[in-house]
C-alpha atoms as a PDB file:
ATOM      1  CA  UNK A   1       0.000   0.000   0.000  1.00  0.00           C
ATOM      2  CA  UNK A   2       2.717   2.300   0.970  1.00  0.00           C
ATOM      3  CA  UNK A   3       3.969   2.727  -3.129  1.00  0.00           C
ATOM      4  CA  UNK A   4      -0.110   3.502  -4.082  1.00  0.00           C
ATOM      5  CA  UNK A   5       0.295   6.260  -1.449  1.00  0.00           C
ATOM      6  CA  UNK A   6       3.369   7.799  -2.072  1.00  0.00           C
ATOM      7  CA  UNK A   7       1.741   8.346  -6.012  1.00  0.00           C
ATOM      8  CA  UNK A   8      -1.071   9.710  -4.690  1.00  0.00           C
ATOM      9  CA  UNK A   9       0.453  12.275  -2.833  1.00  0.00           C
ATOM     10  CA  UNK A  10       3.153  13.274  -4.967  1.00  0.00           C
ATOM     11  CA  UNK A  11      -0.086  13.623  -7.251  1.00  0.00           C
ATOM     12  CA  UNK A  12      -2.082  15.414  -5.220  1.00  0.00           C
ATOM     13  CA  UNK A  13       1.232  18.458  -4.408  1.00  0.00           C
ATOM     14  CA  UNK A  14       1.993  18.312  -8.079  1.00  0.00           C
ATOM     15  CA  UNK A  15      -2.019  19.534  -8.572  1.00  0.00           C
ATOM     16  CA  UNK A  16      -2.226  21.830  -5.955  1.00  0.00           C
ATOM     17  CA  UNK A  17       1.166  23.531  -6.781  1.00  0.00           C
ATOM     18  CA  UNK A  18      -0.322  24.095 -10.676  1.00  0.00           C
ATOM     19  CA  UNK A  19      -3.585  25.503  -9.070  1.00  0.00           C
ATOM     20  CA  UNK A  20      -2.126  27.938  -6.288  1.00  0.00           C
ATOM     21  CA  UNK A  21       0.242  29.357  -9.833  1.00  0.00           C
ATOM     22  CA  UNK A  22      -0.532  32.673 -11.190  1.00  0.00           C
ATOM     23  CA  UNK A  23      -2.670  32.309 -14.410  1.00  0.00           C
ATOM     24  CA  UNK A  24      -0.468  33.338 -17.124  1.00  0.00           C
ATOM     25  CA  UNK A  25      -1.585  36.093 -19.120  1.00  0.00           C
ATOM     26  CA  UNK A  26      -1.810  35.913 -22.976  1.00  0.00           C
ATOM     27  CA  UNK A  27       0.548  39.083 -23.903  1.00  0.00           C
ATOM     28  CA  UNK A  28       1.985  37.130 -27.018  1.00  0.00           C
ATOM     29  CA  UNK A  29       5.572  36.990 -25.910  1.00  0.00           C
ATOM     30  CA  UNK A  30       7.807  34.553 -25.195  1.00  0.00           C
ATOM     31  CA  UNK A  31       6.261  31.845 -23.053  1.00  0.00           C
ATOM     32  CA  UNK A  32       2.502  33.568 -23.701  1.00  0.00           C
ATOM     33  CA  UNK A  33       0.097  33.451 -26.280  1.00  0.00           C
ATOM     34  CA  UNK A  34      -2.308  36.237 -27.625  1.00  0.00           C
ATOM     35  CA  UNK A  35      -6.079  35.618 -27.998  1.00  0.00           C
ATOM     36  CA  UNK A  36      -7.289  35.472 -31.809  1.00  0.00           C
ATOM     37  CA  UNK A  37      -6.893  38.320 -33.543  1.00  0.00           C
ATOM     38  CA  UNK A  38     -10.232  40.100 -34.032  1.00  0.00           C
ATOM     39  CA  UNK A  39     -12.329  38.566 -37.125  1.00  0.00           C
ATOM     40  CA  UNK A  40     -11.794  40.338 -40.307  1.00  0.00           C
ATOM     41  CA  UNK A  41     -13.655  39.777 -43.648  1.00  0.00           C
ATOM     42  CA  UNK A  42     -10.656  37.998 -45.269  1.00  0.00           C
ATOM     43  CA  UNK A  43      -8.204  37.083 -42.329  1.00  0.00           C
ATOM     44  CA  UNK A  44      -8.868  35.396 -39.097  1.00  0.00           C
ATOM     45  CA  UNK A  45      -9.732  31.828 -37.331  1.00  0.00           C
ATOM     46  CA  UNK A  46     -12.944  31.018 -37.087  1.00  0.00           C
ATOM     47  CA  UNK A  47     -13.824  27.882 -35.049  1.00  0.00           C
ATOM     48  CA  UNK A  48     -15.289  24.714 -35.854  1.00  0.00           C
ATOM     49  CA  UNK A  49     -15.380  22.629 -33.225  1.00  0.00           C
ATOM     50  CA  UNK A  50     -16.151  18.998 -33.650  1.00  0.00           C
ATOM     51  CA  UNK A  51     -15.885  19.666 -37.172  1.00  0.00           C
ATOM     52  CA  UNK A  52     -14.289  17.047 -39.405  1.00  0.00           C
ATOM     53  CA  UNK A  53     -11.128  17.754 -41.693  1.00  0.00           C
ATOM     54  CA  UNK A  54     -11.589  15.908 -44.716  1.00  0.00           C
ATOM     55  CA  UNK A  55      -8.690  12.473 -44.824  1.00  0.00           C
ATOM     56  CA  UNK A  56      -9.020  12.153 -48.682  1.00  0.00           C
ATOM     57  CA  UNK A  57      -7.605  15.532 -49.598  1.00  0.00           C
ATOM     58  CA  UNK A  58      -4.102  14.869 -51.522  1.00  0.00           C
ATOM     59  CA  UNK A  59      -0.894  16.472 -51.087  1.00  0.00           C
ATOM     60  CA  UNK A  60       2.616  16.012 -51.607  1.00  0.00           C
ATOM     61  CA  UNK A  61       5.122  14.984 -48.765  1.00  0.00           C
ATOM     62  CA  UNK A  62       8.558  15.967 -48.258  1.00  0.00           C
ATOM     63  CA  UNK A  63       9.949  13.936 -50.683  1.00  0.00           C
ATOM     64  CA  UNK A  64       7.350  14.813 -53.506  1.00  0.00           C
ATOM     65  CA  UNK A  65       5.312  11.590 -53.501  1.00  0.00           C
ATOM     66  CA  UNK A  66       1.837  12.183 -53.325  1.00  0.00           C
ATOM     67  CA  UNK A  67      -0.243  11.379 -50.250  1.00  0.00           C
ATOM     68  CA  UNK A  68      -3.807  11.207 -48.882  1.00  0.00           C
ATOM     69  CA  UNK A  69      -4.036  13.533 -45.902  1.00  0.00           C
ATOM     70  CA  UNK A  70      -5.249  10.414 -43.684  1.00  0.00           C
ATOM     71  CA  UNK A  71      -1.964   9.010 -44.201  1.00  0.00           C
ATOM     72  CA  UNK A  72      -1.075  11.150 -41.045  1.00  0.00           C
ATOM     73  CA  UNK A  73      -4.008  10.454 -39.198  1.00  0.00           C
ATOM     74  CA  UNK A  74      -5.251   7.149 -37.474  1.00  0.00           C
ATOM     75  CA  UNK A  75      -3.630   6.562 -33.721  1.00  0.00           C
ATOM     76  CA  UNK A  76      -2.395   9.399 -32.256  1.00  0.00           C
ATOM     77  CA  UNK A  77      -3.807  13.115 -32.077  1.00  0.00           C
ATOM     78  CA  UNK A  78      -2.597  15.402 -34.820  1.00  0.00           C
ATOM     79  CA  UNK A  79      -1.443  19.190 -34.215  1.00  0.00           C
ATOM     80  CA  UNK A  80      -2.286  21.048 -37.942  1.00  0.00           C
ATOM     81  CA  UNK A  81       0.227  23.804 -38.286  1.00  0.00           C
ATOM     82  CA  UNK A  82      -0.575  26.256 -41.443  1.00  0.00           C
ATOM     83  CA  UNK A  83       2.033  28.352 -42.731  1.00  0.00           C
ATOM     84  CA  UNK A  84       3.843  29.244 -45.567  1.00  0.00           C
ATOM     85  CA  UNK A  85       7.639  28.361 -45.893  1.00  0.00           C
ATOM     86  CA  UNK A  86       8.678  31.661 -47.476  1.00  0.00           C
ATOM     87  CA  UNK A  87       7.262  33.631 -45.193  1.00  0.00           C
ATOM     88  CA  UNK A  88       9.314  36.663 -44.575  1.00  0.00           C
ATOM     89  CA  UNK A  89       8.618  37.193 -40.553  1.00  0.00           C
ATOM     90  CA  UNK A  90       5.679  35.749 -38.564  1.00  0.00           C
ATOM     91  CA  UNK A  91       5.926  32.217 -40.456  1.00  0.00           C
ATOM     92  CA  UNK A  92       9.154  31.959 -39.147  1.00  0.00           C
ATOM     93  CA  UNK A  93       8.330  33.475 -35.557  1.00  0.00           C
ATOM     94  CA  UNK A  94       5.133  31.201 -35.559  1.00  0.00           C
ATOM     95  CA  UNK A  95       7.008  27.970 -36.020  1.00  0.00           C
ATOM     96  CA  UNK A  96      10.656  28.759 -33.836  1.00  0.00           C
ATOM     97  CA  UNK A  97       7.499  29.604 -31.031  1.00  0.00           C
ATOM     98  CA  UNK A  98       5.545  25.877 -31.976  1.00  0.00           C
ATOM     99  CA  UNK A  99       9.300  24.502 -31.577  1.00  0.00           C
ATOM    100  CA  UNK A 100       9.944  25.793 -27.784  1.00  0.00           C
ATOM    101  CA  UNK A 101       6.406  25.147 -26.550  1.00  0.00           C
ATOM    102  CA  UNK A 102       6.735  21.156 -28.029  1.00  0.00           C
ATOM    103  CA  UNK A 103      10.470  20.886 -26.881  1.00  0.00           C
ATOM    104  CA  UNK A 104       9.132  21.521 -22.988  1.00  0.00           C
ATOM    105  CA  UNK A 105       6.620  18.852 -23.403  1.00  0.00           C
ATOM    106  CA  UNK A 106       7.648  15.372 -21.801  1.00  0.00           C
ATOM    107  CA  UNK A 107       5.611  14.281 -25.021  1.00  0.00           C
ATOM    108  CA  UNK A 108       7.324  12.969 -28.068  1.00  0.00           C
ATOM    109  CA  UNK A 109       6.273  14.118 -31.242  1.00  0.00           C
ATOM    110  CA  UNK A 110       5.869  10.503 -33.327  1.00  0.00           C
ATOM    111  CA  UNK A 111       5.360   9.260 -29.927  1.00  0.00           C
ATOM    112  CA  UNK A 112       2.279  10.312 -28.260  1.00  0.00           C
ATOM    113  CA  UNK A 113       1.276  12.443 -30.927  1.00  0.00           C
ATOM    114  CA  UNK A 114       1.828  13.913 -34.745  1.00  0.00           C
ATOM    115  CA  UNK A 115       2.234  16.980 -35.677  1.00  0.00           C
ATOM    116  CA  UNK A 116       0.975  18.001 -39.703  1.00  0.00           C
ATOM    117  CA  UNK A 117       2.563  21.038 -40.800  1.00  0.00           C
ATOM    118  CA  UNK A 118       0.802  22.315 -44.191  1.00  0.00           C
ATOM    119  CA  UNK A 119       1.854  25.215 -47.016  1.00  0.00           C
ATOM    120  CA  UNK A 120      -1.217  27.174 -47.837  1.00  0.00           C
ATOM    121  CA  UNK A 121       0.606  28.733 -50.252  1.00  0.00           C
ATOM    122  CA  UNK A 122       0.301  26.217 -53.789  1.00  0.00           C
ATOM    123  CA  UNK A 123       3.214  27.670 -55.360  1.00  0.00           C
ATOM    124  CA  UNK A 124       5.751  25.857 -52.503  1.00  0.00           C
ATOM    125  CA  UNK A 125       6.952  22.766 -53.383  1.00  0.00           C
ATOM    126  CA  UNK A 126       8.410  19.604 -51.808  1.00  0.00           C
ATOM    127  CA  UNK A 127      12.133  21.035 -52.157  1.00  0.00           C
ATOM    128  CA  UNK A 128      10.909  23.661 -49.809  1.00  0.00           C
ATOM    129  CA  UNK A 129       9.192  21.481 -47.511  1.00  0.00           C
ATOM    130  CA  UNK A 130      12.285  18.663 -47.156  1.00  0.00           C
ATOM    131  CA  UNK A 131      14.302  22.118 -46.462  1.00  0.00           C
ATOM    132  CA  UNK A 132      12.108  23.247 -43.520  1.00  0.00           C
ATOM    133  CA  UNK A 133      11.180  19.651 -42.438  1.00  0.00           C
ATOM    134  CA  UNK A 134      15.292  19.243 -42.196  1.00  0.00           C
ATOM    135  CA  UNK A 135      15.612  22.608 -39.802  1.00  0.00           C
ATOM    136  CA  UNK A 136      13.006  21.761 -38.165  1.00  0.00           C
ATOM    137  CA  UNK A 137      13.479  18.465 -36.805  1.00  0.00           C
ATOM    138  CA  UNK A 138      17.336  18.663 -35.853  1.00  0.00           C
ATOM    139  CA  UNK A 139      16.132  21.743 -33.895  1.00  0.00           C
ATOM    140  CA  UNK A 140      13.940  19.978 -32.159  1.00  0.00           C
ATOM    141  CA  UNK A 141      16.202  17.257 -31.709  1.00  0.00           C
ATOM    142  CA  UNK A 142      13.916  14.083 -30.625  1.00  0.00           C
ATOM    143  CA  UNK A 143      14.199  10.400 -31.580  1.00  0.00           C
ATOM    144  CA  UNK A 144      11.683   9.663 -33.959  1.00  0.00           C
ATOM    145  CA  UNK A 145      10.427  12.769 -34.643  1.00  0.00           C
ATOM    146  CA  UNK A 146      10.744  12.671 -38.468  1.00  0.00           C
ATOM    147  CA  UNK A 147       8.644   9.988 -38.813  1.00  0.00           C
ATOM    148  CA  UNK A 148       5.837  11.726 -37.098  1.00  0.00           C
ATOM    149  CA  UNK A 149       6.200  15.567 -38.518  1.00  0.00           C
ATOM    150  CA  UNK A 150       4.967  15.729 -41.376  1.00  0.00           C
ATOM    151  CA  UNK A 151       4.970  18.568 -44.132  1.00  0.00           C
ATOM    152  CA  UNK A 152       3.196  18.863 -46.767  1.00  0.00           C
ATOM    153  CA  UNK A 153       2.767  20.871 -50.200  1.00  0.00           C
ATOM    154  CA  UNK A 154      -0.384  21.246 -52.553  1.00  0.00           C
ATOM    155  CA  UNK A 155      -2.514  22.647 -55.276  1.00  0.00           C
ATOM    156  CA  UNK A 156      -4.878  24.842 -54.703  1.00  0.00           C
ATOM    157  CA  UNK A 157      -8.383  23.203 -54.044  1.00  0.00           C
ATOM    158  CA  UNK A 158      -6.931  20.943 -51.409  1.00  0.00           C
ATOM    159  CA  UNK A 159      -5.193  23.661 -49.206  1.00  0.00           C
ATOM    160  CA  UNK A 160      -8.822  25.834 -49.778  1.00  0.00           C
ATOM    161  CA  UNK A 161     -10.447  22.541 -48.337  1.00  0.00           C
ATOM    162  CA  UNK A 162      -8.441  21.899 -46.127  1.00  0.00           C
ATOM    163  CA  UNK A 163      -8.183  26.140 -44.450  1.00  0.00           C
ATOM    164  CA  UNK A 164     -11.910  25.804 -44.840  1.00  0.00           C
ATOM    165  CA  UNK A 165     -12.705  23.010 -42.927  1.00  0.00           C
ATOM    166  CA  UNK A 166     -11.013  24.272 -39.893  1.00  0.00           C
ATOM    167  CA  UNK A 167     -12.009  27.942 -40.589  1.00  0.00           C
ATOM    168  CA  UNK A 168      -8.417  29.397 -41.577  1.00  0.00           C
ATOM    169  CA  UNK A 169      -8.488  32.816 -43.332  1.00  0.00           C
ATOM    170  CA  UNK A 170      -6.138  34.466 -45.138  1.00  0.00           C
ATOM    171  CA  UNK A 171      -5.450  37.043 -48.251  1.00  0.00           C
ATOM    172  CA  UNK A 172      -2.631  37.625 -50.261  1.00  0.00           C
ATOM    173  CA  UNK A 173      -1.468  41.498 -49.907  1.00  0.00           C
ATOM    174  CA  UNK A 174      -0.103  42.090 -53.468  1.00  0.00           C
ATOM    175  CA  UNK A 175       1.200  45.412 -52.444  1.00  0.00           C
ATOM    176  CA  UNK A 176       3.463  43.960 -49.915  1.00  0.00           C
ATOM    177  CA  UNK A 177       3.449  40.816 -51.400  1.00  0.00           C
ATOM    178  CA  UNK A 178       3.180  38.662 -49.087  1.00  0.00           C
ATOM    179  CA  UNK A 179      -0.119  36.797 -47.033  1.00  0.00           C
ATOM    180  CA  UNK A 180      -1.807  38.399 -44.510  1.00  0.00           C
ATOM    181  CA  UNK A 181      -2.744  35.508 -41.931  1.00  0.00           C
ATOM    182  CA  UNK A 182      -3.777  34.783 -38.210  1.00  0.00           C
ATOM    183  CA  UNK A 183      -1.202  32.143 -36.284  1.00  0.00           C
ATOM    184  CA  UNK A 184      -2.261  29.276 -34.038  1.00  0.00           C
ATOM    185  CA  UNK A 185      -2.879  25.753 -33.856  1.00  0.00           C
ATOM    186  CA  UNK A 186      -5.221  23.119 -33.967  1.00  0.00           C
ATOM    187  CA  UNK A 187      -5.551  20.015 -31.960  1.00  0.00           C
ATOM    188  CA  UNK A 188      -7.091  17.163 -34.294  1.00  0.00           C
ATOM    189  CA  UNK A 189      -8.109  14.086 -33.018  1.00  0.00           C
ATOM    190  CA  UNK A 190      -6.835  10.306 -34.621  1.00  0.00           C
ATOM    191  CA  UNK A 191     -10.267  10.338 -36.777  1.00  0.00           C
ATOM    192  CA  UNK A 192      -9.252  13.984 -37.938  1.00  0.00           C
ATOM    193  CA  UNK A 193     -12.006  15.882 -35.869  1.00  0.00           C
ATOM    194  CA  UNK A 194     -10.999  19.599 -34.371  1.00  0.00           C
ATOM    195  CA  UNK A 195     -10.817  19.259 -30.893  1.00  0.00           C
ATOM    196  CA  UNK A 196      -8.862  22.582 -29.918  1.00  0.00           C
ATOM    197  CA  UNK A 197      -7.464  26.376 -31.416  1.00  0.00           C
ATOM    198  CA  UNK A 198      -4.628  27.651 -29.654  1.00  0.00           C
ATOM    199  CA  UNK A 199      -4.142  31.050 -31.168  1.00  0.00           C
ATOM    200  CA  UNK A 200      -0.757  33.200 -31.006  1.00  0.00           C
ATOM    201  CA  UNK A 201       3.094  31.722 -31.425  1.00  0.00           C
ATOM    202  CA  UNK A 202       3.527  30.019 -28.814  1.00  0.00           C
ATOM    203  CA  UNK A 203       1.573  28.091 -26.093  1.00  0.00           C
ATOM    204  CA  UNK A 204       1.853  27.286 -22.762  1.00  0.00           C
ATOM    205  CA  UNK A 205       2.423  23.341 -21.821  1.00  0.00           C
ATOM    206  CA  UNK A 206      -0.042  22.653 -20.119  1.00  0.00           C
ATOM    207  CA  UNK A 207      -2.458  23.979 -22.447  1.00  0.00           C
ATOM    208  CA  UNK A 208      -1.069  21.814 -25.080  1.00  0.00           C
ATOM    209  CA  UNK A 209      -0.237  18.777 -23.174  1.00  0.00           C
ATOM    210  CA  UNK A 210      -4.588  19.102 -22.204  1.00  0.00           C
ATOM    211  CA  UNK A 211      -5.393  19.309 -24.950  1.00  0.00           C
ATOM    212  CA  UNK A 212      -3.728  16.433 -26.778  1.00  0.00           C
ATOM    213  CA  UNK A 213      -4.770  14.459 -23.578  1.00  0.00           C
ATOM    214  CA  UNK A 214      -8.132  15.152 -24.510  1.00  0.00           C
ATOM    215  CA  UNK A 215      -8.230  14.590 -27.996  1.00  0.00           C
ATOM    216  CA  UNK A 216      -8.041  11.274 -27.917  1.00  0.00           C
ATOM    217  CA  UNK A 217      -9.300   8.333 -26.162  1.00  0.00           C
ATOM    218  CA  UNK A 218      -5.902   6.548 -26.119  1.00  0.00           C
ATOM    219  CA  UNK A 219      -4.120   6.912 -22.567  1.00  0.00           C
ATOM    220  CA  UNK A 220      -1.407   9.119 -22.500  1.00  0.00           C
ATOM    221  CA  UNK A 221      -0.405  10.727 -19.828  1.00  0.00           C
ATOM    222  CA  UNK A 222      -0.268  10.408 -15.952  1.00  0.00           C
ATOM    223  CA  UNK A 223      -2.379  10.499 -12.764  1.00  0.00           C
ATOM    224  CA  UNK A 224      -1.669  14.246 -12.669  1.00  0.00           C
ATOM    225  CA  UNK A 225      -2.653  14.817 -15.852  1.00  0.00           C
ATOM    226  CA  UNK A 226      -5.990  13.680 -14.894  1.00  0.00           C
ATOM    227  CA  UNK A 227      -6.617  15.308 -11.710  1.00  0.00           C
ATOM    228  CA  UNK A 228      -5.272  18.783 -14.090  1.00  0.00           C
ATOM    229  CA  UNK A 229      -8.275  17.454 -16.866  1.00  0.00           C
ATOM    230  CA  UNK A 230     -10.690  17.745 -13.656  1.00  0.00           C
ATOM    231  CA  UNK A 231      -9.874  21.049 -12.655  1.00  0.00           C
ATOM    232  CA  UNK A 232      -9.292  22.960 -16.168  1.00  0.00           C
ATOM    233  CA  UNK A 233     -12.135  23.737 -18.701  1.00  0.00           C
ATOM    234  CA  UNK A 234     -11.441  24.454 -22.284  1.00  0.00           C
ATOM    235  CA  UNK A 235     -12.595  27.737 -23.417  1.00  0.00           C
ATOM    236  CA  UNK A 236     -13.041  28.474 -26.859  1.00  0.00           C
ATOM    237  CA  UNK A 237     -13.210  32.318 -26.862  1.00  0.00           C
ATOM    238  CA  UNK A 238     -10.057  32.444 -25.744  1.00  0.00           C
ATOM    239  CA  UNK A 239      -7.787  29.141 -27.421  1.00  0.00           C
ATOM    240  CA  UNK A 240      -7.009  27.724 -23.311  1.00  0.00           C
ATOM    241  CA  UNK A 241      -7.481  25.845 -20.059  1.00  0.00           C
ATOM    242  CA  UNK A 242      -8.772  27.775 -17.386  1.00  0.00           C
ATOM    243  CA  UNK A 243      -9.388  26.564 -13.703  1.00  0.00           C
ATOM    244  CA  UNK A 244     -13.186  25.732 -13.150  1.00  0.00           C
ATOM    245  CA  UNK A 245     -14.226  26.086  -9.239  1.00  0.00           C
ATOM    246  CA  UNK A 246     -16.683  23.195  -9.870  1.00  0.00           C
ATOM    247  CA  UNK A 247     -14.073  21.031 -11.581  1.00  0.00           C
ATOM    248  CA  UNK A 248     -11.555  21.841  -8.350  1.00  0.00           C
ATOM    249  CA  UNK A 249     -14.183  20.549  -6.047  1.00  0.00           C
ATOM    250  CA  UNK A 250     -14.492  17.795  -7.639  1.00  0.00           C
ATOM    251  CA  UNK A 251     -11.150  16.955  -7.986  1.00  0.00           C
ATOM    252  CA  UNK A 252     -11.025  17.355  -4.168  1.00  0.00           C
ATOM    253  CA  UNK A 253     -13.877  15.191  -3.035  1.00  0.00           C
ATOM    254  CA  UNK A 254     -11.866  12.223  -5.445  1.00  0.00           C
ATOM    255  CA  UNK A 255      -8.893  13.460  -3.791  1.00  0.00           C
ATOM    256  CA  UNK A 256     -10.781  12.786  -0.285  1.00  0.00           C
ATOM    257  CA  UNK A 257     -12.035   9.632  -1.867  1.00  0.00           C
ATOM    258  CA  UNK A 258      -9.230   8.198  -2.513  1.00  0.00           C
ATOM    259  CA  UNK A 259      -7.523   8.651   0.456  1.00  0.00           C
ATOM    260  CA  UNK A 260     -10.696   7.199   2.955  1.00  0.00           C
ATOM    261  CA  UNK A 261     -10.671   3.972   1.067  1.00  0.00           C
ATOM    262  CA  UNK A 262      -6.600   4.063   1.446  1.00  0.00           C
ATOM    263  CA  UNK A 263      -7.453   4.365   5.104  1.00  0.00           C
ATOM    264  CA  UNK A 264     -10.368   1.369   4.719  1.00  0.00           C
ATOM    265  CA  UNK A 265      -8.103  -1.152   2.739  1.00  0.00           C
ATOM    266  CA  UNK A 266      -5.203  -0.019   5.644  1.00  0.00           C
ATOM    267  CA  UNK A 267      -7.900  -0.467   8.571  1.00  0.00           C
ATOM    268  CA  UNK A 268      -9.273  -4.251   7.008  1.00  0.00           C
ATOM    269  CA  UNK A 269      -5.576  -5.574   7.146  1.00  0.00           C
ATOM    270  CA  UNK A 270      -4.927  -4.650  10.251  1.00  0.00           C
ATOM    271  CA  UNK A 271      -8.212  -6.320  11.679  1.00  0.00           C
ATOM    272  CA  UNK A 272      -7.517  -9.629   9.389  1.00  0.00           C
ATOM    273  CA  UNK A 273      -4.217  -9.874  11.131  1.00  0.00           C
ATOM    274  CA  UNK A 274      -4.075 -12.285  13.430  1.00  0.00           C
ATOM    275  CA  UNK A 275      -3.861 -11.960  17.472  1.00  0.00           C
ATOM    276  CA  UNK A 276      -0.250 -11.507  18.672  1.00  0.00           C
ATOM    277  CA  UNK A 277       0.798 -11.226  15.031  1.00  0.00           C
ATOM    278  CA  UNK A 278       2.578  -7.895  16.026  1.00  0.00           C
ATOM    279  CA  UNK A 279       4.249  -9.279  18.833  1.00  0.00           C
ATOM    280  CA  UNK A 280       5.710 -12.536  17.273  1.00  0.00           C
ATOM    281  CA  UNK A 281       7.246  -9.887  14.554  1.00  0.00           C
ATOM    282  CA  UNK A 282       8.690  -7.842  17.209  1.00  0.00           C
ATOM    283  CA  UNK A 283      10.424 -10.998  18.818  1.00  0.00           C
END
């Protein structure tokens, strides 16, 4: 019983630690993330939640072979990146941000989840997209990680599918010649449904590691991670977890919970002992 308890209680100081933090406000620098930019006519995220991307698009890879877009989809949940690889500034910012918020996750990209990177820009090809993939990864620096980051290159009905299925506007500025675009992220799950936006360049870890946790129905993740799940509630208007005063309750009457049966099971085995056992040890 005593290893059971010892979990339990690192648990239950690892949860209360996270809850007494300071909620992090969303500035958009380093280690933050801005709320979505207001909606425009042409550029902006709109959200569809529960909506489903559509698997059969077709794109090309890295190494120019063409691929369905459900060829990255199936077992683990997906983070959808959009961005274009010539981007002179916030492209670049966007994805060096998506690199330091993955890189503190204890989560392995190929591991417990994938991570689809997509040009929304049809005139990039796979040459560009083997060049970023290659920057990208050794920067990151994880075992296994090339298998499961994908990027990918198209024409241009399957990247308007594709923006407009998870509500991804954006307008080509031929005076500075370049796209005007809104950053973020979304969480897919294995079957390719949206399950979260986090807006801005970067994104704090626990809002991503949530929300991968709870995108899929696969178990990843610790005892912690579920007590955090109990206590945090997704909101949409603003892309992150926030601490719920119902959910913290709860998570404190399981807390409770689990400790009086602890004390039961502890209580039985003491009674089912038999007389004198105690002594005969001590002798």
């Amino acid at each position: 019983m005593r290893a059971p308890a010892v979990r339990l209680a690192a648990a239950a100081a690892l949860l209360l630690s996270a809850l007494a933090a300071p909620a992090q406000k969303w500035t958009g620098m380093q280690g933050t993330a801005p709320a979505p930019p207001p909606p425009t006519k042409e550029v902006g995220f709109d959200q569809k939640m529960g909506g489903q991307v559509p698997l059969d698009l077709v794109f090309r890879d890295e190494s120019g072979r063409e691929v369905k877009l459900s060829s990255c989809f199936g077992k683990k949940p997906v983070i959808l990146h959009l961005m274009y690889f010539e981007c002179p500034m916030l492209c670049g910012m966007a994805i060096e941000g998506l690199l330091r918020s993955l890189r503190s996750l204890s989560f392995d990209v190929g591991k417990e989840f994938d991570v689809v990177t997509v040009s929304f820009d049809p005139r990039e090809g796979p040459e560009l997209a083997a060049a970023k993939k290659a920057n990208v990864i050794g920067t990151y620096a994880r075992e296994g990680a090339g298998s499961g980051w994908h990027f990918l290159t198209g024409g241009e009905a399957s990247i308007r599918a594709l923006t407009s299925a998870v509500g991804f506007r954006y307008v080509w500025d031929e005076k500075q010649k370049q796209f005007a675009h809104a950053t973020g992220v979304v969480v897919l799950t294995p079957g390719g449904k949206i399950s979260r936006y986090f807006f801005g360049i970067e994104y704090p870890a626990k809002d991503l590691r949530l929300g991968l946790i709870d995108s899929t129905s696969e178990k990843i993740g610790g005892l912690t991670d579920q007590l955090l799940l109990m206590c945090y509630h997704y909101d949409p208007s603003v892309g992150r977890y926030t601490p719920t005063v119902t959910r913290i309750l709860q998570a404190g009457a399981a807390l409770t919970l689990v400790a009086l049966v602890t004390f039961i099971v502890v209580m039985l085995r003491r009674e089912r002992r038999p007389p004198g056992a105690d002594t005969r040890r001590a002798a």
